[in-house]
PDB file of N, CA and C in Angstrom:
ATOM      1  N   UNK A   1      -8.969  -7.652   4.134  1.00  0.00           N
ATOM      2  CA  UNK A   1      -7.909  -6.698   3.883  1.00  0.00           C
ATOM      3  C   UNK A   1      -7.405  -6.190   5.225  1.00  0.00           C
ATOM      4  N   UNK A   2      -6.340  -5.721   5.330  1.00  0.00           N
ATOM      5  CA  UNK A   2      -5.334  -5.580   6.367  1.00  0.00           C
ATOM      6  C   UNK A   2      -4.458  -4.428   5.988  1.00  0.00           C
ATOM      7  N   UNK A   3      -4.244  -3.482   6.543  1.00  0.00           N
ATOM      8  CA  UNK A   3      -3.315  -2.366   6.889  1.00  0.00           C
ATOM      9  C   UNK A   3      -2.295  -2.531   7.910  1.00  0.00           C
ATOM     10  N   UNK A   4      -1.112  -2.562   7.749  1.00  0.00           N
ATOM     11  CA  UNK A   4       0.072  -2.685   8.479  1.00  0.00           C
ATOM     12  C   UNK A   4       0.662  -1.286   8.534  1.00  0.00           C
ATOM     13  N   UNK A   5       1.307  -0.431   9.486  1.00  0.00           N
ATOM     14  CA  UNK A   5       2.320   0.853   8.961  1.00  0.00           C
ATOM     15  C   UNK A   5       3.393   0.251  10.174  1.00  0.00           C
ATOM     16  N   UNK A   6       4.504   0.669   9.827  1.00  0.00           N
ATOM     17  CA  UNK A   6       5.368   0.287  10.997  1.00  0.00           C
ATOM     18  C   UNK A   6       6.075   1.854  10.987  1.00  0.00           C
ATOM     19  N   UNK A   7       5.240   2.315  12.210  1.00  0.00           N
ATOM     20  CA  UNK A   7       5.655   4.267  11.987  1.00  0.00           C
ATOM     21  C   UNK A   7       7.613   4.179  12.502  1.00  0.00           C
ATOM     22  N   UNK A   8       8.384   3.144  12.367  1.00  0.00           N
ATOM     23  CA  UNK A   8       9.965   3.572  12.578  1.00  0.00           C
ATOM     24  C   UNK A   8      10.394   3.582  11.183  1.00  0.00           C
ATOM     25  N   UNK A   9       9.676   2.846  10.415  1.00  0.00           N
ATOM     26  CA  UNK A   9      10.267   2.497   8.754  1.00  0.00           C
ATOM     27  C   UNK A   9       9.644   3.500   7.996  1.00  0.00           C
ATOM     28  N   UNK A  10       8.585   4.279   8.645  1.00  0.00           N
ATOM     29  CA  UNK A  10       7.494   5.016   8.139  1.00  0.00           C
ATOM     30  C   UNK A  10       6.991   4.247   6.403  1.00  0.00           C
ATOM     31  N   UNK A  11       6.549   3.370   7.175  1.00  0.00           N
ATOM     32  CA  UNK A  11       6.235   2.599   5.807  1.00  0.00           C
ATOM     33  C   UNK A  11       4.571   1.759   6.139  1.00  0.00           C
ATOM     34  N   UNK A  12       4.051   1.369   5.002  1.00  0.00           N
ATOM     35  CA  UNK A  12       2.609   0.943   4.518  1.00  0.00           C
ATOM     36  C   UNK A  12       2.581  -0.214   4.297  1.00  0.00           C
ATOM     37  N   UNK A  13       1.741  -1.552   4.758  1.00  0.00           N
ATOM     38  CA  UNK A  13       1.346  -2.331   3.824  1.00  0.00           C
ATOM     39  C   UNK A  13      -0.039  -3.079   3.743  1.00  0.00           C
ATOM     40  N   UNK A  14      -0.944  -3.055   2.742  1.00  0.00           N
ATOM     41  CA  UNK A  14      -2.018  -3.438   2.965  1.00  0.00           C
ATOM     42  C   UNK A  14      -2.113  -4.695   2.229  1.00  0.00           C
ATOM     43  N   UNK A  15      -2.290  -5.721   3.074  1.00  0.00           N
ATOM     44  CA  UNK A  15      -2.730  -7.406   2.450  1.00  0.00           C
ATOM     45  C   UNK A  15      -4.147  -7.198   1.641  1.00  0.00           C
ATOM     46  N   UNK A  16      -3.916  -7.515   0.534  1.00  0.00           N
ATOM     47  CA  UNK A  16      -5.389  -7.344  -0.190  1.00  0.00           C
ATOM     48  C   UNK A  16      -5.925  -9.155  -0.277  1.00  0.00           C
ATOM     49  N   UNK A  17      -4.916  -9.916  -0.508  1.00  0.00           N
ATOM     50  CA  UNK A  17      -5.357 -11.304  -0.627  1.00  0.00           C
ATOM     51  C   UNK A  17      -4.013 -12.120  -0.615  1.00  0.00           C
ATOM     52  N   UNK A  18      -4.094 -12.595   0.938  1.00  0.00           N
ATOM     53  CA  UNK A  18      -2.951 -13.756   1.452  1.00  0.00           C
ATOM     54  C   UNK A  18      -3.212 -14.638   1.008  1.00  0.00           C
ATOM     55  N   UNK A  19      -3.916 -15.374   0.056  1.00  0.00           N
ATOM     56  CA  UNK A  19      -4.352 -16.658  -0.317  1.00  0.00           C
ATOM     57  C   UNK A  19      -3.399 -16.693  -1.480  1.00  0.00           C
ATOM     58  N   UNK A  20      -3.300 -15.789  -2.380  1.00  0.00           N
ATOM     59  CA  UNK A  20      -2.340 -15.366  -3.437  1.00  0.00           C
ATOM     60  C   UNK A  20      -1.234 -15.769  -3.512  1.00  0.00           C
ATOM     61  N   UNK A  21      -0.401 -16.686  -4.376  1.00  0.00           N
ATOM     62  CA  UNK A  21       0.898 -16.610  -4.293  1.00  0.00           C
ATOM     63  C   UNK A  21       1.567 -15.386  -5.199  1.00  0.00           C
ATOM     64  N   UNK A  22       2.817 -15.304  -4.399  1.00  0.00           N
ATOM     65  CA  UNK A  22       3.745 -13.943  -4.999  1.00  0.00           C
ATOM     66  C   UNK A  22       3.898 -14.373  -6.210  1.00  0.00           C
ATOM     67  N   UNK A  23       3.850 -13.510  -7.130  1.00  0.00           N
ATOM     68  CA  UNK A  23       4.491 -13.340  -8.396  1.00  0.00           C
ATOM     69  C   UNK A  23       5.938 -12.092  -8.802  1.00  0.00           C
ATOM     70  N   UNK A  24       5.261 -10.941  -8.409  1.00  0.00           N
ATOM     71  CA  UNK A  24       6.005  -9.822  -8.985  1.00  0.00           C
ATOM     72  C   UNK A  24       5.548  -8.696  -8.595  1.00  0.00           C
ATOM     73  N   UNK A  25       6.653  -7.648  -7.917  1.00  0.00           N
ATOM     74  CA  UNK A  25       6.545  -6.330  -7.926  1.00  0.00           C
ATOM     75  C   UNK A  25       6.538  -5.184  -9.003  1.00  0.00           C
ATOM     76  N   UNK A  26       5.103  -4.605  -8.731  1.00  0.00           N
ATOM     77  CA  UNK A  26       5.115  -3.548  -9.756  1.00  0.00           C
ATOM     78  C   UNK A  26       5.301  -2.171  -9.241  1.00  0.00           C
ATOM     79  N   UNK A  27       6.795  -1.731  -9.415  1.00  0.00           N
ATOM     80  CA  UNK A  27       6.793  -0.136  -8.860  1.00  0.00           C
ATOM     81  C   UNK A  27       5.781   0.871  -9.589  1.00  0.00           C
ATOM     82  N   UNK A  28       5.226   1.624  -9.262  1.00  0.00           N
ATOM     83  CA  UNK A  28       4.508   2.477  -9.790  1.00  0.00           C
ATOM     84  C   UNK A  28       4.955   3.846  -9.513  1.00  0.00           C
ATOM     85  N   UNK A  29       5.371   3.939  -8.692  1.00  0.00           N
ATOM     86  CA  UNK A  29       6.401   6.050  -8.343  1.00  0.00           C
ATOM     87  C   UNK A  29       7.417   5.097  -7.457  1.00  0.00           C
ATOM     88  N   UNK A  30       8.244   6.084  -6.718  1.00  0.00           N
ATOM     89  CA  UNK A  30       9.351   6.058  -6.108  1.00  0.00           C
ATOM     90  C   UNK A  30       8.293   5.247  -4.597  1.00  0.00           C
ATOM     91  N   UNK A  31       7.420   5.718  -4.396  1.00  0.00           N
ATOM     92  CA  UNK A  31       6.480   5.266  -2.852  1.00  0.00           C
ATOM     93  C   UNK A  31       6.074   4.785  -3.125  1.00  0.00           C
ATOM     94  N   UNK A  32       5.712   3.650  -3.881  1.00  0.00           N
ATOM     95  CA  UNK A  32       4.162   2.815  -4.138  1.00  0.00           C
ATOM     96  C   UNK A  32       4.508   1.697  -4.700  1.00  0.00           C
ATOM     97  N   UNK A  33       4.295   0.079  -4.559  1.00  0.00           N
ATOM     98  CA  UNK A  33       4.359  -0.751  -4.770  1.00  0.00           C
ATOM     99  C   UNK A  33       3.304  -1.856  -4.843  1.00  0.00           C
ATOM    100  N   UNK A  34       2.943  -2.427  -5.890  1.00  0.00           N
ATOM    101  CA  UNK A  34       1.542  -3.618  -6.145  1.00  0.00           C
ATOM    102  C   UNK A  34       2.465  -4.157  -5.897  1.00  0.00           C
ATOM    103  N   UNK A  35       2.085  -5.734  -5.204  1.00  0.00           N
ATOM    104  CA  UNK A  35       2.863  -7.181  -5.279  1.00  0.00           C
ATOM    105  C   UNK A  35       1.102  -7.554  -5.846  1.00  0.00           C
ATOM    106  N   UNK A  36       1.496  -8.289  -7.026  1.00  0.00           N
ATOM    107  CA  UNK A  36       0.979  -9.380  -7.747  1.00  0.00           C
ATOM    108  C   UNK A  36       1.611 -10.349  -7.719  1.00  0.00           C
ATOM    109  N   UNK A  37       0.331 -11.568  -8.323  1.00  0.00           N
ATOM    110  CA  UNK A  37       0.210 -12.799  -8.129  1.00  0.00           C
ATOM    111  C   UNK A  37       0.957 -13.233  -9.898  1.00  0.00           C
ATOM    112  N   UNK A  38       0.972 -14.248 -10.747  1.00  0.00           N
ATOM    113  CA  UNK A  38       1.130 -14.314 -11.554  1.00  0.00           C
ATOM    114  C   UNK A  38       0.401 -14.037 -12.858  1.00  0.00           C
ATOM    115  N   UNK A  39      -1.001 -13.984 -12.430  1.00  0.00           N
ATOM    116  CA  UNK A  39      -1.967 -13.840 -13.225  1.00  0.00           C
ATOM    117  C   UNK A  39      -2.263 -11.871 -13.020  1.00  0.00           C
ATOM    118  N   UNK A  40      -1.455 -11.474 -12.278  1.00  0.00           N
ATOM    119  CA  UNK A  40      -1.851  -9.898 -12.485  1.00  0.00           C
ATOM    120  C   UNK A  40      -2.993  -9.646 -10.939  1.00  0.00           C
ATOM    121  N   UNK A  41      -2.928 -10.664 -10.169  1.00  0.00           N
ATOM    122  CA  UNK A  41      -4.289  -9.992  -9.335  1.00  0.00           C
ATOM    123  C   UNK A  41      -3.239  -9.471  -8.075  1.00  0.00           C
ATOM    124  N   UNK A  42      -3.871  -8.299  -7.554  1.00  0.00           N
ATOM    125  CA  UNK A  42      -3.336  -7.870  -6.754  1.00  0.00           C
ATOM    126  C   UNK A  42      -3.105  -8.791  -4.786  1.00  0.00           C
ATOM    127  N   UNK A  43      -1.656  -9.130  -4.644  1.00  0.00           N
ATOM    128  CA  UNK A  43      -2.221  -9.385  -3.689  1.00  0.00           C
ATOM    129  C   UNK A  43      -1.977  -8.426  -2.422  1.00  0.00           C
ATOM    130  N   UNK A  44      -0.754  -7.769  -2.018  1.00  0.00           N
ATOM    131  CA  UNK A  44      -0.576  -6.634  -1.351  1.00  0.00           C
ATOM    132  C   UNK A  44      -0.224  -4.820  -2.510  1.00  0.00           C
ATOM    133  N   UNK A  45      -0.118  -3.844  -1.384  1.00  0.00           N
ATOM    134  CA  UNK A  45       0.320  -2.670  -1.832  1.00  0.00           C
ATOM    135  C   UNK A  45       1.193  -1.824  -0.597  1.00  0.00           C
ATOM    136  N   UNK A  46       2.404  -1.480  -1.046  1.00  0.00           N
ATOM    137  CA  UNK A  46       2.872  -1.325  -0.088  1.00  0.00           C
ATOM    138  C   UNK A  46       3.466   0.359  -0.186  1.00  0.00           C
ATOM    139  N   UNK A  47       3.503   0.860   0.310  1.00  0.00           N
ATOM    140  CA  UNK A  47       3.567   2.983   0.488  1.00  0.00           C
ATOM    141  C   UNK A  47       4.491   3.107   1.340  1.00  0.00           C
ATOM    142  N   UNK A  48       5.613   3.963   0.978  1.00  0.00           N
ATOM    143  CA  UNK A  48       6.711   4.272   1.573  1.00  0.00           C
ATOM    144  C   UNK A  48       6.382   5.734   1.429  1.00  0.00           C
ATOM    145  N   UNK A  49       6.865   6.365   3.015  1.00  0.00           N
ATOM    146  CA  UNK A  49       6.608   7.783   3.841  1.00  0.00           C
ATOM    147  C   UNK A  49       5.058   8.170   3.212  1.00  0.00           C
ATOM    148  N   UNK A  50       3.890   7.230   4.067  1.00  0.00           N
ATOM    149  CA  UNK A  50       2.863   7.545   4.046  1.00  0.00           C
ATOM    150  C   UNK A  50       2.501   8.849   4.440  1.00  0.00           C
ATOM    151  N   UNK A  51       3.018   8.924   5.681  1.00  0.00           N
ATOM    152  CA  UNK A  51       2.863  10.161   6.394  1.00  0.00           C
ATOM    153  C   UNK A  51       3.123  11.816   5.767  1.00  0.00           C
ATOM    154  N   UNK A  52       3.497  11.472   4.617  1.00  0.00           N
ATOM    155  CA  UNK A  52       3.684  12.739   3.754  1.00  0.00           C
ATOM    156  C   UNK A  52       2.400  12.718   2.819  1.00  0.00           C
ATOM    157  N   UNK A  53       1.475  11.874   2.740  1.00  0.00           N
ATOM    158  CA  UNK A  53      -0.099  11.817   1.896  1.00  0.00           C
ATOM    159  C   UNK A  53       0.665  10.565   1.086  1.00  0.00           C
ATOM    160  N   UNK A  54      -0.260  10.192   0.334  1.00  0.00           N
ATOM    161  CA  UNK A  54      -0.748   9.282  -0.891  1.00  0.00           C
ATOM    162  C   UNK A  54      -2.041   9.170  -1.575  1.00  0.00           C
ATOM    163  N   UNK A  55      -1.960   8.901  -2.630  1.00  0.00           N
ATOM    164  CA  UNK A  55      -3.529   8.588  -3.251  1.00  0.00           C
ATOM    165  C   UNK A  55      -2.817   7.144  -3.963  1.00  0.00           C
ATOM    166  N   UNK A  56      -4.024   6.348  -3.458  1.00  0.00           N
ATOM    167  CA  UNK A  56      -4.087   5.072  -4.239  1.00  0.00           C
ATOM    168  C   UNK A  56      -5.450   5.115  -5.491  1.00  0.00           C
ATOM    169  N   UNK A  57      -5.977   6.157  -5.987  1.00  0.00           N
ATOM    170  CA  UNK A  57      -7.136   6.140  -7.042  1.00  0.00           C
ATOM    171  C   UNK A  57      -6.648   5.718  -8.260  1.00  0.00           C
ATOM    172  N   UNK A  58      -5.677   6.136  -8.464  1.00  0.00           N
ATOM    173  CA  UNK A  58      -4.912   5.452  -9.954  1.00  0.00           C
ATOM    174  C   UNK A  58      -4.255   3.781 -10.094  1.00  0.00           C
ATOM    175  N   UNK A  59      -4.112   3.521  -9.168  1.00  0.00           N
ATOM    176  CA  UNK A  59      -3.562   1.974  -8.403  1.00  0.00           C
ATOM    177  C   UNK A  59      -5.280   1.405  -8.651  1.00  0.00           C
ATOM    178  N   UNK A  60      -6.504   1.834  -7.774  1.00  0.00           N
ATOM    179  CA  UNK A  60      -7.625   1.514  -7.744  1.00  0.00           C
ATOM    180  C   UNK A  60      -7.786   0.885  -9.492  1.00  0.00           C
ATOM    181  N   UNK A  61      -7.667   1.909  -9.761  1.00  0.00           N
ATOM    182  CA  UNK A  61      -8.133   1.928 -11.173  1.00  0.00           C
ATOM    183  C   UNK A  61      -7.481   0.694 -12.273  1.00  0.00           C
ATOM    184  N   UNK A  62      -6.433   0.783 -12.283  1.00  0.00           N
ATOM    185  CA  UNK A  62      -5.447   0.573 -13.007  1.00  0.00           C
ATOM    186  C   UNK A  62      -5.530  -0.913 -12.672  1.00  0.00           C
ATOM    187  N   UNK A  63      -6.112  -1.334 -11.401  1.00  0.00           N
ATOM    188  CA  UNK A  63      -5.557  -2.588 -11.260  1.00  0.00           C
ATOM    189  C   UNK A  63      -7.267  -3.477 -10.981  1.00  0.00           C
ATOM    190  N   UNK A  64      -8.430  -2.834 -11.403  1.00  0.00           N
ATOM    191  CA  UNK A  64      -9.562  -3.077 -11.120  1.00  0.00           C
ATOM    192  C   UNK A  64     -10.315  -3.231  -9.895  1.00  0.00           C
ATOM    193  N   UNK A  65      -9.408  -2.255  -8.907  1.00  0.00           N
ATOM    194  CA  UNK A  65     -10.132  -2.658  -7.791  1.00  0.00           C
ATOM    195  C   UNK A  65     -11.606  -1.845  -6.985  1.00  0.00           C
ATOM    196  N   UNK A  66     -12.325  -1.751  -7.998  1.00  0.00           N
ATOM    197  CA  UNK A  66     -13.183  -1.143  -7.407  1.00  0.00           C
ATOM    198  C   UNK A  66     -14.145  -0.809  -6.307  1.00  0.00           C
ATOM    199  N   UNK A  67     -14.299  -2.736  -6.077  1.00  0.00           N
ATOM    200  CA  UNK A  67     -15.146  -2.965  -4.815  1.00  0.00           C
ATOM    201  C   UNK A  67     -14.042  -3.132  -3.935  1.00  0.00           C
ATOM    202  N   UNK A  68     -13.579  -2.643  -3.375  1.00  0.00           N
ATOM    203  CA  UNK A  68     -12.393  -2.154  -2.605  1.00  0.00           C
ATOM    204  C   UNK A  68     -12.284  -0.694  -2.334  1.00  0.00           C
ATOM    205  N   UNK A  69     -12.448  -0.116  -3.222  1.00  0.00           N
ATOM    206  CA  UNK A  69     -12.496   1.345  -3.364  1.00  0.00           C
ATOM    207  C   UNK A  69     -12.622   2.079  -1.445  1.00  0.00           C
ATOM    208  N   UNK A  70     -13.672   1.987  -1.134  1.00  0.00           N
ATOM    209  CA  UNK A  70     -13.853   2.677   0.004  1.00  0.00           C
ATOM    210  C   UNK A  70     -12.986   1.876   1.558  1.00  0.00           C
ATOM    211  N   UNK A  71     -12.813   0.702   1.219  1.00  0.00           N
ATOM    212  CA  UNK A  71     -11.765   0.863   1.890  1.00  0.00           C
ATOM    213  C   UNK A  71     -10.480   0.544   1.580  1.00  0.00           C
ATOM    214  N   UNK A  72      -9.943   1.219   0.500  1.00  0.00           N
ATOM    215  CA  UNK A  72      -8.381   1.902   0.233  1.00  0.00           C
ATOM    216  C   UNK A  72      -9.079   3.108   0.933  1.00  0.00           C
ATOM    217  N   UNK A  73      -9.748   3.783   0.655  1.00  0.00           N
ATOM    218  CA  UNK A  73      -9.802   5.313   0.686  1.00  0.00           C
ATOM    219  C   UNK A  73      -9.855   5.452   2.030  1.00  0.00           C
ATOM    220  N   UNK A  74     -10.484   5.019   2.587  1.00  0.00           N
ATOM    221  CA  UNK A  74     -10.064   4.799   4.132  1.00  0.00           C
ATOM    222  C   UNK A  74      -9.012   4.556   4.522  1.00  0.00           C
ATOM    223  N   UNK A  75      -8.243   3.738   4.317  1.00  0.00           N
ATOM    224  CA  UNK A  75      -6.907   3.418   4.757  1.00  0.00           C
ATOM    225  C   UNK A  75      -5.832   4.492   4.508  1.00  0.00           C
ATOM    226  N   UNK A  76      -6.320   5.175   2.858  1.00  0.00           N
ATOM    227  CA  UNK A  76      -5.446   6.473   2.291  1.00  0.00           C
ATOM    228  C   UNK A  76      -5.939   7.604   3.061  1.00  0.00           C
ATOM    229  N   UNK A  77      -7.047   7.578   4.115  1.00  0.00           N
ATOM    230  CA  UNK A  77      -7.207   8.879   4.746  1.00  0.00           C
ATOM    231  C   UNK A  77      -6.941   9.005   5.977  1.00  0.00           C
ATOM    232  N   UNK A  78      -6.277   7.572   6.895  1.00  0.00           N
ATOM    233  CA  UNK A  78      -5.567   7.829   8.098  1.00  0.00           C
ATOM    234  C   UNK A  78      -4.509   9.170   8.520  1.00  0.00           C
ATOM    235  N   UNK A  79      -4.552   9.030   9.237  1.00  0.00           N
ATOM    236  CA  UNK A  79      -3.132   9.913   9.681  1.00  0.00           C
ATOM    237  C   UNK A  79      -2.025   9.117  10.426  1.00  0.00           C
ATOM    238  N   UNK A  80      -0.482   9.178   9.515  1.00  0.00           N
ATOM    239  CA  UNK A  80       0.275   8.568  10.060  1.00  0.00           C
ATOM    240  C   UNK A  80       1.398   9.273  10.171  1.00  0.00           C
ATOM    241  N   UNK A  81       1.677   8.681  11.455  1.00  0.00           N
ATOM    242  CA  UNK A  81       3.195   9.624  12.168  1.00  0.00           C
ATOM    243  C   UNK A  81       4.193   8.628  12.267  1.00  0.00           C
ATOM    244  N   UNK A  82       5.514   8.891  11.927  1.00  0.00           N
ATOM    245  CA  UNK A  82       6.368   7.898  12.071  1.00  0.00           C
ATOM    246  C   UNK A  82       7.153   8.185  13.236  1.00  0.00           C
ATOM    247  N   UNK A  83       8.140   7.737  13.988  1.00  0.00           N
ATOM    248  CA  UNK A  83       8.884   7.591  15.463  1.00  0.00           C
ATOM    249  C   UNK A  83      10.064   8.701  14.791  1.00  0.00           C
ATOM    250  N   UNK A  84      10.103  10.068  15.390  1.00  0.00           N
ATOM    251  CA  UNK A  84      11.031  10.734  15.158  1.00  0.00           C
ATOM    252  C   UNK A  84      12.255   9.902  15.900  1.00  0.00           C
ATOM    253  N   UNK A  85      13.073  10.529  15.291  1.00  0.00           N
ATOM    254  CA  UNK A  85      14.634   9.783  15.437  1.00  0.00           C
ATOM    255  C   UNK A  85      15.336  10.838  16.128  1.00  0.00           C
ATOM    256  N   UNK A  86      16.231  10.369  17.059  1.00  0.00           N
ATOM    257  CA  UNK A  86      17.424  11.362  17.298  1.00  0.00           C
ATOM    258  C   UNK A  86      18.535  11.159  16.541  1.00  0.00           C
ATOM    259  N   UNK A  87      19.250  12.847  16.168  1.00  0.00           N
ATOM    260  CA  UNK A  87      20.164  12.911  15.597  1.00  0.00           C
ATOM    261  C   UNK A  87      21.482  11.831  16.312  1.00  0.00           C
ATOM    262  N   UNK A  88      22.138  11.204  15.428  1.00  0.00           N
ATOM    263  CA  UNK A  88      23.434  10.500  15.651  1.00  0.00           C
ATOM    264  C   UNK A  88      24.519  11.404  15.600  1.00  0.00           C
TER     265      UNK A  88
END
């Protein structure tokens, strides 16, 4: 597993399994995105304006990832800052 943030997009993405081919995005709120495979297995999750919090426990859940658990929760307990911008 792999954590990506790119703090200018202030955005998230954690590779859960590159071996996976894409199937389909499942929005879950306005910030939170599963990419599944066809069969439902997760292969990334991706969090838009991390830096304002997230919980992935219901994602955990919902999508069986248990032995994973501690490190989402790790990854959900970073601190992330995105590249303030100057006004245009």
């Amino acid at each position: 597993m792999k954590a990506t943030y790119d703090p200018e997009a202030d955005a998230l993405y954690i590779d859960i399994d590159k071996a996976l081919e894409f199937g389909r995005t499942i929005e879950i709120d306005d910030a939170r995105m599963v990419d599944v495979d066809r069969d439902g297995r997760v292969i990334g999750i991706e969090v838009i304006s991390p830096s304002y919090g997230f919980s992935l426990s219901d994602i955990i859940d919902r999508f069986e990832l248990e032995e994973l658990r501690l490190e989402l929760e790790e990854i959900e307990a970073r601190e992330y800052k995105p590249i303030a911008r100057r006004p245009q």
